[in-house]
Protein backbone atom coordinates (compact mmCIF):
# COMPACT_ATOMS: atom_id res chain seq x y z
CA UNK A 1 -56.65 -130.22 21.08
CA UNK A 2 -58.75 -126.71 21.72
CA UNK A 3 -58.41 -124.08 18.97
CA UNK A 4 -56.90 -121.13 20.51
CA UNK A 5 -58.31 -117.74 20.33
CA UNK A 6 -58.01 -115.30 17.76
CA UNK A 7 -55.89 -112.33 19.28
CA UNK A 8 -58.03 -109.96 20.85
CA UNK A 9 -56.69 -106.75 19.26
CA UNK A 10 -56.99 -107.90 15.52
CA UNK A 11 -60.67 -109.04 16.92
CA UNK A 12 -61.36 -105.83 18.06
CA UNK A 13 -60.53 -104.44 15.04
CA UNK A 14 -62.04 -106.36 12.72
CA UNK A 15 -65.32 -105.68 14.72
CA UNK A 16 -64.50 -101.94 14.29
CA UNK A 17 -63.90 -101.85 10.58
CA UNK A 18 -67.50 -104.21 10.07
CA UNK A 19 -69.19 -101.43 12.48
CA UNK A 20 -67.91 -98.62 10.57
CA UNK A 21 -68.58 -100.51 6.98
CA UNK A 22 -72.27 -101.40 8.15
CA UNK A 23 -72.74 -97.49 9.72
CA UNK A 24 -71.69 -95.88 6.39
CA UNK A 25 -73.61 -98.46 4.20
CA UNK A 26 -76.94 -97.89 6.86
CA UNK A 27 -76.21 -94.49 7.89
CA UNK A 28 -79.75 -92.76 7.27
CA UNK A 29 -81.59 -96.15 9.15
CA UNK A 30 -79.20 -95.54 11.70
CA UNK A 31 -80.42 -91.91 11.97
CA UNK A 32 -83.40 -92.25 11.71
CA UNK A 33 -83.67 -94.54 14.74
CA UNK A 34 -81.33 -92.41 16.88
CA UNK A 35 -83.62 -89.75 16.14
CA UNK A 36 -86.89 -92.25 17.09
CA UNK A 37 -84.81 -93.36 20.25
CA UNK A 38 -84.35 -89.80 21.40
CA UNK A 39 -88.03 -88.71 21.31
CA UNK A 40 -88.82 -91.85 22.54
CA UNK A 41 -86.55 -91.13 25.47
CA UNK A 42 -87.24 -87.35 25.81
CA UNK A 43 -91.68 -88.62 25.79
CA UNK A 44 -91.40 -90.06 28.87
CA UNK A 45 -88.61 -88.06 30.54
CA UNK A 46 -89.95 -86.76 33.89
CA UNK A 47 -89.41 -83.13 34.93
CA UNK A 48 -86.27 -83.57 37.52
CA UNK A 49 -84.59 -85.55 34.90
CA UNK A 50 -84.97 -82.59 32.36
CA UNK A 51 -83.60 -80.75 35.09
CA UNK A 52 -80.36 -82.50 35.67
CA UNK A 53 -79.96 -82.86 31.42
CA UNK A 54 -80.82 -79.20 30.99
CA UNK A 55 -77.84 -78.32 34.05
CA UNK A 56 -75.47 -81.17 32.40
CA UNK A 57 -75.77 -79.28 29.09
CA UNK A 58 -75.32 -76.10 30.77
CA UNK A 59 -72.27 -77.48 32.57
CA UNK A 60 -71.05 -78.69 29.17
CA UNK A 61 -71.42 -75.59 27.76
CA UNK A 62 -69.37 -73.75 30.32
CA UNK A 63 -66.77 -76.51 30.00
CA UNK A 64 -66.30 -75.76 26.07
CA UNK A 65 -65.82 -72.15 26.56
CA UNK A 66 -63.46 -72.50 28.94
CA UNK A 67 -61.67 -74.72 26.91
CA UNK A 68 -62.43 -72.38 23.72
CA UNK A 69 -61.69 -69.21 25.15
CA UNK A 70 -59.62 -68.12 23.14
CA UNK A 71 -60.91 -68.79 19.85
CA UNK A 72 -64.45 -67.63 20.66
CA UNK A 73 -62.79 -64.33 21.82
CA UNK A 74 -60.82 -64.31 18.08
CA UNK A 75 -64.08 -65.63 16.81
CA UNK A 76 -66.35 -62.96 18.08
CA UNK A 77 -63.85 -60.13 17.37
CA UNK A 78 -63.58 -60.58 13.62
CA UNK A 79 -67.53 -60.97 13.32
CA UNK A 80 -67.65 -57.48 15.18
CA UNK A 81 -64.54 -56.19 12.81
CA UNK A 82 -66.52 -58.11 9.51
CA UNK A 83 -69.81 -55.80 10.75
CA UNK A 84 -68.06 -52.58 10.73
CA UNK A 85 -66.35 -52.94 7.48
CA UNK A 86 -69.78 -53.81 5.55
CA UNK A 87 -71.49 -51.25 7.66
CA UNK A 88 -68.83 -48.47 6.38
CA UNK A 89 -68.97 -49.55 2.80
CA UNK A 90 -72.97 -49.61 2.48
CA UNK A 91 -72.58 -45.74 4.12
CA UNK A 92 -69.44 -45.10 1.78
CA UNK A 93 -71.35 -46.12 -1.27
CA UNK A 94 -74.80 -44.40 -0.07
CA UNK A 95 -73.09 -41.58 0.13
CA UNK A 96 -70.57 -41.71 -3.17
CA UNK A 97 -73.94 -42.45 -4.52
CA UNK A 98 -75.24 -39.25 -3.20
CA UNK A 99 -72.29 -37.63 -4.69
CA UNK A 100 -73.17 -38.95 -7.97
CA UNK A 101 -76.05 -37.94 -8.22
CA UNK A 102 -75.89 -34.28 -7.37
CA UNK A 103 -72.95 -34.36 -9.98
CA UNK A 104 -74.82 -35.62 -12.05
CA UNK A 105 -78.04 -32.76 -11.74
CA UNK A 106 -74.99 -30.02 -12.03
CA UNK A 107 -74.04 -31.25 -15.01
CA UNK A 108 -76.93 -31.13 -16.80
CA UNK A 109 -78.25 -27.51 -15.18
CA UNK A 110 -74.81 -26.89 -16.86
CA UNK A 111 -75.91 -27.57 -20.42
């Protein structure tokens, strides 16, 4: 009588689960070749096919902020808002400091 197979699903998932133990137990190996594959692969890339990666990444790019649009609109607004608030307190403080000081030297011409 033939043993019958294990269920595929609970296969498939015990595969995933010793993947993702052996990853996180090996994760800097893992890097490290990932990072030796990809200069490996980028060596002895040949000039059209840094062409057609450079155009899918630019492709990719315009995909995201597409997607993003929003966000990197929000995004880029409160950096600009964020800049003019510290640039009006450094000038609010140079010149309370200004202030200061020529309080200060009528003071003391005072006395």
């Amino acid at each position: 009588m033939p043993k019958s197979l294990p269920d595929n699903a609970a296969s498939a998932e015990r595969k995933r689960h010793a993947k993702r133990v052996y990853y996180e137990a090996n994760l800097e190996q893992e890097r490290c070749k990932a990072r030796e594959r990809a200069t490996k692969r980028l060596a002895t890339e040949t000039s059209e096919e840094r062409n057609i990666r450079l155009e899918r990444h630019r492709q990719a790019q315009a995909r995201y902020r597409e997607t993003n649009r929003l966000v990197l609109k929000s995004k880029s607004w409160q950096s600009r808002k964020d800049m003019r608030y510290l640039r009006n307190k450094k000038n609010e403080e140079s010149e309370y400091q200004a202030i200061m000081a020529l309080a200060g030297e009528a003071s003391s011409q005072q006395t």
